[in-house]
C-alpha atoms as a PDB file:
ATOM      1  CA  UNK A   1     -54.001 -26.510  45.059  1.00  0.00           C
ATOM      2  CA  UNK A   2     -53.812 -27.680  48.226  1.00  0.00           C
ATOM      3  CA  UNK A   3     -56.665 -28.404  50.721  1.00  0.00           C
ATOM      4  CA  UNK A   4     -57.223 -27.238  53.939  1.00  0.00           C
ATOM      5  CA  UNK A   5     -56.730 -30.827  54.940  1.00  0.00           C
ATOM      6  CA  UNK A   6     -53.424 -31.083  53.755  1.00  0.00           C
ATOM      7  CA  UNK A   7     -52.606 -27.802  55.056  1.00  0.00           C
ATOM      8  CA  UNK A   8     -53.638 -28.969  58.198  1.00  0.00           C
ATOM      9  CA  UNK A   9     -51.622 -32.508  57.993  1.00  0.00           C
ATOM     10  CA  UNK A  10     -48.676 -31.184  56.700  1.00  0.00           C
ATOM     11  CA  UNK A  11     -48.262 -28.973  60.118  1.00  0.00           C
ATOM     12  CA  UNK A  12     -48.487 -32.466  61.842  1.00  0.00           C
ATOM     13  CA  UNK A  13     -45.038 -33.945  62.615  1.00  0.00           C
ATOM     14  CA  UNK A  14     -45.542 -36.742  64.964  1.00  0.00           C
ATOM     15  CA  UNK A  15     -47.672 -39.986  64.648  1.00  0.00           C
ATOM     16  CA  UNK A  16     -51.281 -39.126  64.639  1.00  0.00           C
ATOM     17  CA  UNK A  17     -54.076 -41.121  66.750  1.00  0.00           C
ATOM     18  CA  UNK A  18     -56.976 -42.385  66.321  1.00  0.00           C
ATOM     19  CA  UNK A  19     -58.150 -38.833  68.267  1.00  0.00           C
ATOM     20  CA  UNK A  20     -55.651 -36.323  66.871  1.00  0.00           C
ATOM     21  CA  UNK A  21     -57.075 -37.462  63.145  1.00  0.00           C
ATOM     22  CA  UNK A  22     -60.673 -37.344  64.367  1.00  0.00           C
ATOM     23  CA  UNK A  23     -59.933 -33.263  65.978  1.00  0.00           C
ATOM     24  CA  UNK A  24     -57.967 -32.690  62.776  1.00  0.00           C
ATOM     25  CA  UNK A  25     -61.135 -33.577  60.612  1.00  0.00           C
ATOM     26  CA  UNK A  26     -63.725 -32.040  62.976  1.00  0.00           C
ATOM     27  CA  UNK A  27     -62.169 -28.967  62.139  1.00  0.00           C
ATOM     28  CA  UNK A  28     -61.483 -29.438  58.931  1.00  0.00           C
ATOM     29  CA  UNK A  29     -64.878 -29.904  58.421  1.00  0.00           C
ATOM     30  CA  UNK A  30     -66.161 -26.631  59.868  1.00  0.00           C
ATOM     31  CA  UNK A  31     -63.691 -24.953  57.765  1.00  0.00           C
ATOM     32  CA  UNK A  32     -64.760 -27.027  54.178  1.00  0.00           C
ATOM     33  CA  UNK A  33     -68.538 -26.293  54.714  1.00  0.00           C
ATOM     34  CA  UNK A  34     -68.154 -22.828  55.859  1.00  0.00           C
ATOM     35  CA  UNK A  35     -69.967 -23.237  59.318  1.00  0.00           C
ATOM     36  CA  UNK A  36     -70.113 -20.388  61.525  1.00  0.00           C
ATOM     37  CA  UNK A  37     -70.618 -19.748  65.438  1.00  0.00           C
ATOM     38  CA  UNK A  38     -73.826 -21.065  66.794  1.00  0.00           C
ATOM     39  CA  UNK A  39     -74.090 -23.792  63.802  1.00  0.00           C
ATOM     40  CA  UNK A  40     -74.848 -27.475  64.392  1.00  0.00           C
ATOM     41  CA  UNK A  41     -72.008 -30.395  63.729  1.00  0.00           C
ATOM     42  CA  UNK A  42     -72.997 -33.739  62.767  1.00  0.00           C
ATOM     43  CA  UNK A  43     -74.307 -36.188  65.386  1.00  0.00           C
ATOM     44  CA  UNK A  44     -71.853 -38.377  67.191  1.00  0.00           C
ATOM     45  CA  UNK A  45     -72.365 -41.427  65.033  1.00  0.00           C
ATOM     46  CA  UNK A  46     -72.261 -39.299  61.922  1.00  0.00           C
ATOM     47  CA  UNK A  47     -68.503 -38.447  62.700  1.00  0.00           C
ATOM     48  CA  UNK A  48     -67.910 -42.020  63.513  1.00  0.00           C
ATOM     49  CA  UNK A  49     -69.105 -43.514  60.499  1.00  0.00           C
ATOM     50  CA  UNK A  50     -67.729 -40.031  58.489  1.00  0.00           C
ATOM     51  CA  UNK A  51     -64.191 -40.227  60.063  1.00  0.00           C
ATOM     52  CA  UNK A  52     -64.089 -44.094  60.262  1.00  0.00           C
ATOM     53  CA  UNK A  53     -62.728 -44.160  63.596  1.00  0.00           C
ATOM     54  CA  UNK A  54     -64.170 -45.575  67.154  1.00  0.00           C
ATOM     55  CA  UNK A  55     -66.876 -43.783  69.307  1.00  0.00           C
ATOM     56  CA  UNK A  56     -64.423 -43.241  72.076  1.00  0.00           C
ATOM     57  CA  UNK A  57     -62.220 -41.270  69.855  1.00  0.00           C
ATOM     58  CA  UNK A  58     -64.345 -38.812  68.489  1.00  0.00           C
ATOM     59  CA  UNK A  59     -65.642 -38.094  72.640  1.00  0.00           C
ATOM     60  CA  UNK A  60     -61.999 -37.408  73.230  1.00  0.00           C
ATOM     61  CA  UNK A  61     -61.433 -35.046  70.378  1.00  0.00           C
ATOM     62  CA  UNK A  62     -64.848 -33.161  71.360  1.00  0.00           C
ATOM     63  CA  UNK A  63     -63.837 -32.983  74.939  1.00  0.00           C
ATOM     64  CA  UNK A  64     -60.596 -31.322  73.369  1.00  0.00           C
ATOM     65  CA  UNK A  65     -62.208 -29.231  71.035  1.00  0.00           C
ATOM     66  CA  UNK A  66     -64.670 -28.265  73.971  1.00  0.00           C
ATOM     67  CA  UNK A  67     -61.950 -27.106  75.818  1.00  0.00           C
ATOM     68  CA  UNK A  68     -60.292 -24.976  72.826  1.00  0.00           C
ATOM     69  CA  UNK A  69     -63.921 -23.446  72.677  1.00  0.00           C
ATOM     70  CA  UNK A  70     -63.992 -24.193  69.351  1.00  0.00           C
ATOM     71  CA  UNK A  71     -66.951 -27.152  69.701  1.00  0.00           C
ATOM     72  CA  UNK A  72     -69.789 -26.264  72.398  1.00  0.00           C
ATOM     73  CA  UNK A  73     -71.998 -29.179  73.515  1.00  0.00           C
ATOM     74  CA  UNK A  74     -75.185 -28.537  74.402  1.00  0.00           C
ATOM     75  CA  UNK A  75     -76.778 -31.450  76.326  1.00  0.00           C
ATOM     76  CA  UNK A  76     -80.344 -32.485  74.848  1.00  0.00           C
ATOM     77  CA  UNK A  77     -79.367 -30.480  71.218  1.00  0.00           C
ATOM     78  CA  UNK A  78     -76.753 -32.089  70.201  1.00  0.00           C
ATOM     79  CA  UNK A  79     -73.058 -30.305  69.188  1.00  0.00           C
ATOM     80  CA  UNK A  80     -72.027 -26.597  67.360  1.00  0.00           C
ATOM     81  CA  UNK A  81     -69.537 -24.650  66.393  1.00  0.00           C
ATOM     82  CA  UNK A  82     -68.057 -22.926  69.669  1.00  0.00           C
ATOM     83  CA  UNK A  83     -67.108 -19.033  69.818  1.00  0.00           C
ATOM     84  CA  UNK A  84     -63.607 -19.452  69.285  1.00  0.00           C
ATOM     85  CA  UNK A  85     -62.553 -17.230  72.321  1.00  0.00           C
ATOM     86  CA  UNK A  86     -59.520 -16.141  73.770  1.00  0.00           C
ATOM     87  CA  UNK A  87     -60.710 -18.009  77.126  1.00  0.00           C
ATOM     88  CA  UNK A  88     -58.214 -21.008  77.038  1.00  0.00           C
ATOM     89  CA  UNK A  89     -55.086 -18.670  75.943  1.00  0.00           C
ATOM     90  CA  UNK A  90     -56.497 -16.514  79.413  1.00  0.00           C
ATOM     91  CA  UNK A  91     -56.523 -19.664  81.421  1.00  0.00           C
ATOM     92  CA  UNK A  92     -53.780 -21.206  80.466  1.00  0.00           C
ATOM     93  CA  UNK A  93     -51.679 -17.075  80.970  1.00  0.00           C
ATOM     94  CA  UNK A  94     -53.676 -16.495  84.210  1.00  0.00           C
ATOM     95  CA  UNK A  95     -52.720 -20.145  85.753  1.00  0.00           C
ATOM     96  CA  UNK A  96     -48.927 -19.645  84.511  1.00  0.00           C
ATOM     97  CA  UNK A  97     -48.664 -16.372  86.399  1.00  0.00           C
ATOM     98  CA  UNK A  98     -49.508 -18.063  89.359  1.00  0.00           C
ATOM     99  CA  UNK A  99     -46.778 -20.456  88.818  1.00  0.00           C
ATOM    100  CA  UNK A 100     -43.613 -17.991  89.358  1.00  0.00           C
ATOM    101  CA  UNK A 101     -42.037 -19.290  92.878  1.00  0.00           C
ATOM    102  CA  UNK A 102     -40.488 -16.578  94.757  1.00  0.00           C
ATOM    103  CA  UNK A 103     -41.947 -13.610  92.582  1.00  0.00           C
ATOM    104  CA  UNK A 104     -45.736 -13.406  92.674  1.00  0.00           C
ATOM    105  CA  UNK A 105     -45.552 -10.278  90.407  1.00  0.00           C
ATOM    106  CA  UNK A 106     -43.813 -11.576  87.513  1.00  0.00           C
ATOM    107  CA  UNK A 107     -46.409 -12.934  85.684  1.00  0.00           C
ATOM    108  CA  UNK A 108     -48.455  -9.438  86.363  1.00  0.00           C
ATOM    109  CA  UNK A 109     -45.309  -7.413  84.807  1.00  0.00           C
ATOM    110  CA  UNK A 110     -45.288  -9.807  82.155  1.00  0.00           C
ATOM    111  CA  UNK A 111     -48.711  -8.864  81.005  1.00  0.00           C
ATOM    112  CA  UNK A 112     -48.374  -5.131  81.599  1.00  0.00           C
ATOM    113  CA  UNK A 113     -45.520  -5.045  79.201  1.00  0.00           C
ATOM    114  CA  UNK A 114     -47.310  -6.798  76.651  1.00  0.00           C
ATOM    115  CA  UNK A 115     -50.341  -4.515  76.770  1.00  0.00           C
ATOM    116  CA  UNK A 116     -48.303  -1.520  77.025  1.00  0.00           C
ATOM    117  CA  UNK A 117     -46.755  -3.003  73.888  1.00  0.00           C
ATOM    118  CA  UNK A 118     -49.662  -3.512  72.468  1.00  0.00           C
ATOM    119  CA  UNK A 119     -50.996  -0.064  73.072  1.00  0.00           C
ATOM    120  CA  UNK A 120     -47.751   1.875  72.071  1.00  0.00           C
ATOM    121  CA  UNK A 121     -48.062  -0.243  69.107  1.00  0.00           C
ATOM    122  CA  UNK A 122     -51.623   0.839  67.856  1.00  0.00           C
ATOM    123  CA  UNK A 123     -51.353   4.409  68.904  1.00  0.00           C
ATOM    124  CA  UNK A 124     -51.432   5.178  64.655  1.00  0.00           C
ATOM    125  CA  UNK A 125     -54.040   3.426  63.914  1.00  0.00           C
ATOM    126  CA  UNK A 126     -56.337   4.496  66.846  1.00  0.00           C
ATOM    127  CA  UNK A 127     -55.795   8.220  66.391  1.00  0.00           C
ATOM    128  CA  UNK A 128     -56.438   7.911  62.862  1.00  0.00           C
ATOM    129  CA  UNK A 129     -59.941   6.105  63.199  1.00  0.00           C
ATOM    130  CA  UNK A 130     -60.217   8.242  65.956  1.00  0.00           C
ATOM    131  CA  UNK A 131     -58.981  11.591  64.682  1.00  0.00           C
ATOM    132  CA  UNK A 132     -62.529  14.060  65.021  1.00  0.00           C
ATOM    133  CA  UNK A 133     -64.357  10.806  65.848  1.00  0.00           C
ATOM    134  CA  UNK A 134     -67.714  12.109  67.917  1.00  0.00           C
ATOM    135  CA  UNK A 135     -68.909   9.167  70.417  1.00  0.00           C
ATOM    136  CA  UNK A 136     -71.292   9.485  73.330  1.00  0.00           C
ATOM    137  CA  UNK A 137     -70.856   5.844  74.807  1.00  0.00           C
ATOM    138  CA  UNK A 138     -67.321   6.764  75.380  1.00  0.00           C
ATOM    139  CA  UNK A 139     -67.690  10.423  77.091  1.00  0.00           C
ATOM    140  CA  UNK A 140     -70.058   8.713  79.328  1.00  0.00           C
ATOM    141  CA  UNK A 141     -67.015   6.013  80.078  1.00  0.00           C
ATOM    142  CA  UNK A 142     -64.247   8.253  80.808  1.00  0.00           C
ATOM    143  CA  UNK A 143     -67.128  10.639  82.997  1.00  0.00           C
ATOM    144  CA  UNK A 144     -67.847   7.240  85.286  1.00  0.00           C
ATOM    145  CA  UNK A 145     -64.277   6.692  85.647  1.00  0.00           C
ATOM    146  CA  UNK A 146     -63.999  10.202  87.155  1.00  0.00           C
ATOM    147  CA  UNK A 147     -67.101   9.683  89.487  1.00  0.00           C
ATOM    148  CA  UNK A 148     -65.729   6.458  90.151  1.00  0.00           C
ATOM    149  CA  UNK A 149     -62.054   7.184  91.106  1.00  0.00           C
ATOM    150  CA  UNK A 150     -63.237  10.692  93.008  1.00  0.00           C
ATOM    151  CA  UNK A 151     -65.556   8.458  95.042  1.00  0.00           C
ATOM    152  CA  UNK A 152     -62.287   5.994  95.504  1.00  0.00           C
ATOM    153  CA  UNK A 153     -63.905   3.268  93.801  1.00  0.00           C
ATOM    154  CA  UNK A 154     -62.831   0.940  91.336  1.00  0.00           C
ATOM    155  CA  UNK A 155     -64.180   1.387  87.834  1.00  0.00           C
ATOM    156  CA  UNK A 156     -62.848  -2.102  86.074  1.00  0.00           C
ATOM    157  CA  UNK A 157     -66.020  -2.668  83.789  1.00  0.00           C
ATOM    158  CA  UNK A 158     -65.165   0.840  82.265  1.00  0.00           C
ATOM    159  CA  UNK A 159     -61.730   0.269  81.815  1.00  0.00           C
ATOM    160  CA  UNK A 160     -62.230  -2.700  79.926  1.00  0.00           C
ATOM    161  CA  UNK A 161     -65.314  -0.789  77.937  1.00  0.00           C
ATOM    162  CA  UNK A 162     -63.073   2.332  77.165  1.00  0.00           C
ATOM    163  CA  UNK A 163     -60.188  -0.026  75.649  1.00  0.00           C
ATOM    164  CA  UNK A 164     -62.472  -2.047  73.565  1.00  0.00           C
ATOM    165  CA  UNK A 165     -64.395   0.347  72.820  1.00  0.00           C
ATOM    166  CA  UNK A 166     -61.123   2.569  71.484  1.00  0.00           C
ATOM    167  CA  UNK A 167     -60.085  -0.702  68.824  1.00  0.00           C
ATOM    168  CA  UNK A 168     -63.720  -1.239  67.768  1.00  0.00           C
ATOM    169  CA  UNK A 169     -63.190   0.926  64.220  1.00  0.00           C
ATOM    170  CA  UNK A 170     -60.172  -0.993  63.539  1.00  0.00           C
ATOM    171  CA  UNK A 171     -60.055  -2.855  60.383  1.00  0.00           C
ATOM    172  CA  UNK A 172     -58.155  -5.623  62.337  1.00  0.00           C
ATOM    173  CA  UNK A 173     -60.573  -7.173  65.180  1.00  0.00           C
ATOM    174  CA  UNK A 174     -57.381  -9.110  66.451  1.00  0.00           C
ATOM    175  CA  UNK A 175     -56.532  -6.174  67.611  1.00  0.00           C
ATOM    176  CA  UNK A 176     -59.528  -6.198  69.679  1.00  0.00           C
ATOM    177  CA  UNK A 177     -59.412 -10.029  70.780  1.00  0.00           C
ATOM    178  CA  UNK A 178     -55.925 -10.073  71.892  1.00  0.00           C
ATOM    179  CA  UNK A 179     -56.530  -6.499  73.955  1.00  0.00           C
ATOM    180  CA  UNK A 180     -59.441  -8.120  75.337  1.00  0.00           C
ATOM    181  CA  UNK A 181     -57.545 -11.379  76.401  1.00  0.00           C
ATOM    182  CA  UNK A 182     -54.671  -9.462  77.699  1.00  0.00           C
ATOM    183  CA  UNK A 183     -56.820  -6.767  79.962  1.00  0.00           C
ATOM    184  CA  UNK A 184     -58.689  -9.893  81.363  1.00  0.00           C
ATOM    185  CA  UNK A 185     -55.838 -11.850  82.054  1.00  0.00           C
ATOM    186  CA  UNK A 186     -54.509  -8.460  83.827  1.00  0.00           C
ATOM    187  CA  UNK A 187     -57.864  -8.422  85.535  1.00  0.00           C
ATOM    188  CA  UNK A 188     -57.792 -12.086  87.230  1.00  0.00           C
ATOM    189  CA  UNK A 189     -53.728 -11.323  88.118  1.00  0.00           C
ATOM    190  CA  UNK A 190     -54.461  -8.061  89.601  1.00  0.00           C
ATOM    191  CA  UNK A 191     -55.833  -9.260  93.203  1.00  0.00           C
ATOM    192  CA  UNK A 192     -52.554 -10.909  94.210  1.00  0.00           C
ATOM    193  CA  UNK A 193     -51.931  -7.158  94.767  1.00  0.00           C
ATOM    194  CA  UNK A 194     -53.244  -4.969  97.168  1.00  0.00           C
ATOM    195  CA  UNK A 195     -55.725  -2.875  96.424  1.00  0.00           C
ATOM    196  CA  UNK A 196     -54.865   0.054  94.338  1.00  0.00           C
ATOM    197  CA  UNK A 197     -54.489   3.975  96.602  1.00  0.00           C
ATOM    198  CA  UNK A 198     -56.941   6.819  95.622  1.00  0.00           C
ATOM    199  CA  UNK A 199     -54.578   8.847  94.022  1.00  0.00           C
ATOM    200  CA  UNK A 200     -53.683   5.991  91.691  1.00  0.00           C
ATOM    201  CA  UNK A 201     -57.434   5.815  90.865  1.00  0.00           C
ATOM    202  CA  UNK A 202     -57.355   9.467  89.772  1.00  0.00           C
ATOM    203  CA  UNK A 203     -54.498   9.187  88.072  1.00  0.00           C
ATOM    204  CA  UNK A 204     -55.776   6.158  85.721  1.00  0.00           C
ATOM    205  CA  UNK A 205     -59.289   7.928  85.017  1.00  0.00           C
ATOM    206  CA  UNK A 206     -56.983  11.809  84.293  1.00  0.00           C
ATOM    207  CA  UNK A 207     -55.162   9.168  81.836  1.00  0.00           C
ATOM    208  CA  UNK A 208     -57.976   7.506  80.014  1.00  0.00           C
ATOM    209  CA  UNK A 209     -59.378  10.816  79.740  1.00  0.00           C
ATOM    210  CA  UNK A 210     -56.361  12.254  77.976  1.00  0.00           C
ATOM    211  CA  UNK A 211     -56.140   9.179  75.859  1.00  0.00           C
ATOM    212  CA  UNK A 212     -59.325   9.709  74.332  1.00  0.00           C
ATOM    213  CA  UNK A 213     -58.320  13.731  73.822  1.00  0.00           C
ATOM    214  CA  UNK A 214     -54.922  12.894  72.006  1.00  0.00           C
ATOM    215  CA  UNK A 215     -57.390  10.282  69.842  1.00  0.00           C
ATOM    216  CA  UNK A 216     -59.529  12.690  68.941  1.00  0.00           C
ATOM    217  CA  UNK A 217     -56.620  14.907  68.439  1.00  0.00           C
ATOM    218  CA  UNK A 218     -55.243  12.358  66.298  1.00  0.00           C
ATOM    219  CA  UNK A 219     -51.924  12.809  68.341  1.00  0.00           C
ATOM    220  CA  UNK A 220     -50.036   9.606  68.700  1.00  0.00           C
ATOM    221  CA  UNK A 221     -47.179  10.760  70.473  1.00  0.00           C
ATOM    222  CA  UNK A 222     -49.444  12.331  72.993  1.00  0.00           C
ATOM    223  CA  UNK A 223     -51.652   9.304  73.099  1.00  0.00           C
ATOM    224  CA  UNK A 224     -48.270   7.077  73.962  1.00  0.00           C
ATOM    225  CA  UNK A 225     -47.781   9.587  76.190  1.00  0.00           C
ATOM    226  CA  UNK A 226     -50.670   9.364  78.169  1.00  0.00           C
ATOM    227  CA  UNK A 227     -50.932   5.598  77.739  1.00  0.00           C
ATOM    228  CA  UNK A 228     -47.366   5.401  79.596  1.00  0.00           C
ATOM    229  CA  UNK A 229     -49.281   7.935  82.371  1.00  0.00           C
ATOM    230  CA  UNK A 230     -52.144   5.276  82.646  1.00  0.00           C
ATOM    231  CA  UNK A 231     -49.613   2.034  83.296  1.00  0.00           C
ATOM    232  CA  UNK A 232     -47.309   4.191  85.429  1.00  0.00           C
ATOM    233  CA  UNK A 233     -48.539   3.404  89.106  1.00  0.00           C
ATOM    234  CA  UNK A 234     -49.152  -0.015  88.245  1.00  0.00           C
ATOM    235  CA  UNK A 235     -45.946  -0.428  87.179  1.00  0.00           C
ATOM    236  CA  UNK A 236     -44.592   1.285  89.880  1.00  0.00           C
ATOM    237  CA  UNK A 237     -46.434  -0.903  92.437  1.00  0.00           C
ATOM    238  CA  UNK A 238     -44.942  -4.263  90.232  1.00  0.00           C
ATOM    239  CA  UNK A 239     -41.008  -2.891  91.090  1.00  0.00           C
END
């Protein structure tokens, strides 16, 4: 059988460093001994000695590692397992929007797509976890988004609680990461519009609303349906 070391080597196709071998075994290591979020790594010299390669190299590999958010460093404690976010894959899609010479929208519409993809996509499984499905957390969502929109405010902190809160019963938490990733990436891209009119405001918090009925309906055509209603001024503002 073979390891999760030679798993991970046998991916590798160019010459590795002295850095690239010490990142390869740092995770390696969290995987072998089963560590989870929030647990201590080995000391600095303890990799060294472990991995049999310079001082310098294993600082580079945590520095990468740190910025995978895999490894978190905590000066005066010494160095854990990191959360494992989606943050760098936001970065990295937030910073490449803003990269598109001559069309500042196209990294927006680019995002849309995928979470109205991504949306269409899970329609099944969120009306059946949601099918009858009682939840007070929620009503009290979509009822803020309706204060919210009728007072022509922006209600962004529901949004994002109504859409995580819709994948949370999902067997898959994926699911839930990459939604998460996506709306936050659409979050940061969203100023280099203008702000968004009243009525689109109302529309969004009508849509959420009938969302969550065609859930509890366990309707996925409707719920496509009204997901298309929610991205439809948006969309419209991105042509």
């Amino acid at each position: 059988m073979q390891t999760s070391r030679g798993v991970m080597s046998g991916l590798t196709t160019t010459p590795m460093t002295q850095s690239s071998t010490a990142i390869a075994e740092i995770k390696n290591y969290i995987l072998r001994t089963g560590l989870q979020v929030g647990d201590a790594l080995p000391t600095e010299s303890q990799l060294c000695s472990d991995l049999g390669v310079s001082r310098s190299s294993v600082r580079e590999a945590v520095r990468t590692l740190v910025a995978l958010d895999i490894v978190e460093v905590r000066h005066g404690h010494g160095m854990f397992v990191g959360k494992v976010s989606m943050r760098p894959m936001v970065e990295s899609l937030v910073f490449k929007g803003l990269l598109n010479p001559g069309d500042d929208h196209r990294g927006l519409r680019d995002i849309v797509e995928v979470r109205i993809t991504l949306d269409n996509a899970l329609a099944g499984p969120v009306t059946h976890a949601w099918k009858n499905r009682q939840d007070t957390e929620l009503d009290q969502v979509v009822a803020q988004m309706d204060l919210y929109a009728q007072k022509g405010e922006l209600f962004t902190e529901q949004d994002r609680r109504f859409h995580m809160r819709l994948l949370e019963p999902l067997d898959n938490h994926l699911f839930l990461h990459l939604t998460e990733a996506f709306w936050a990436v659409h979050t940061l891209t969203v100023p280099l519009l203008d702000g968004p009119r009243s009525e689109d405001m109302l529309s969004a918090a009508k849509a959420h609303r009938s969302m969550l009925r065609a859930a509890r309906a366990g309707d996925a055509q409707a719920y496509r349906q009204a997901t298309a209603q929610h991205y439809a001024p948006l969309l419209a503002t991105l042509t």
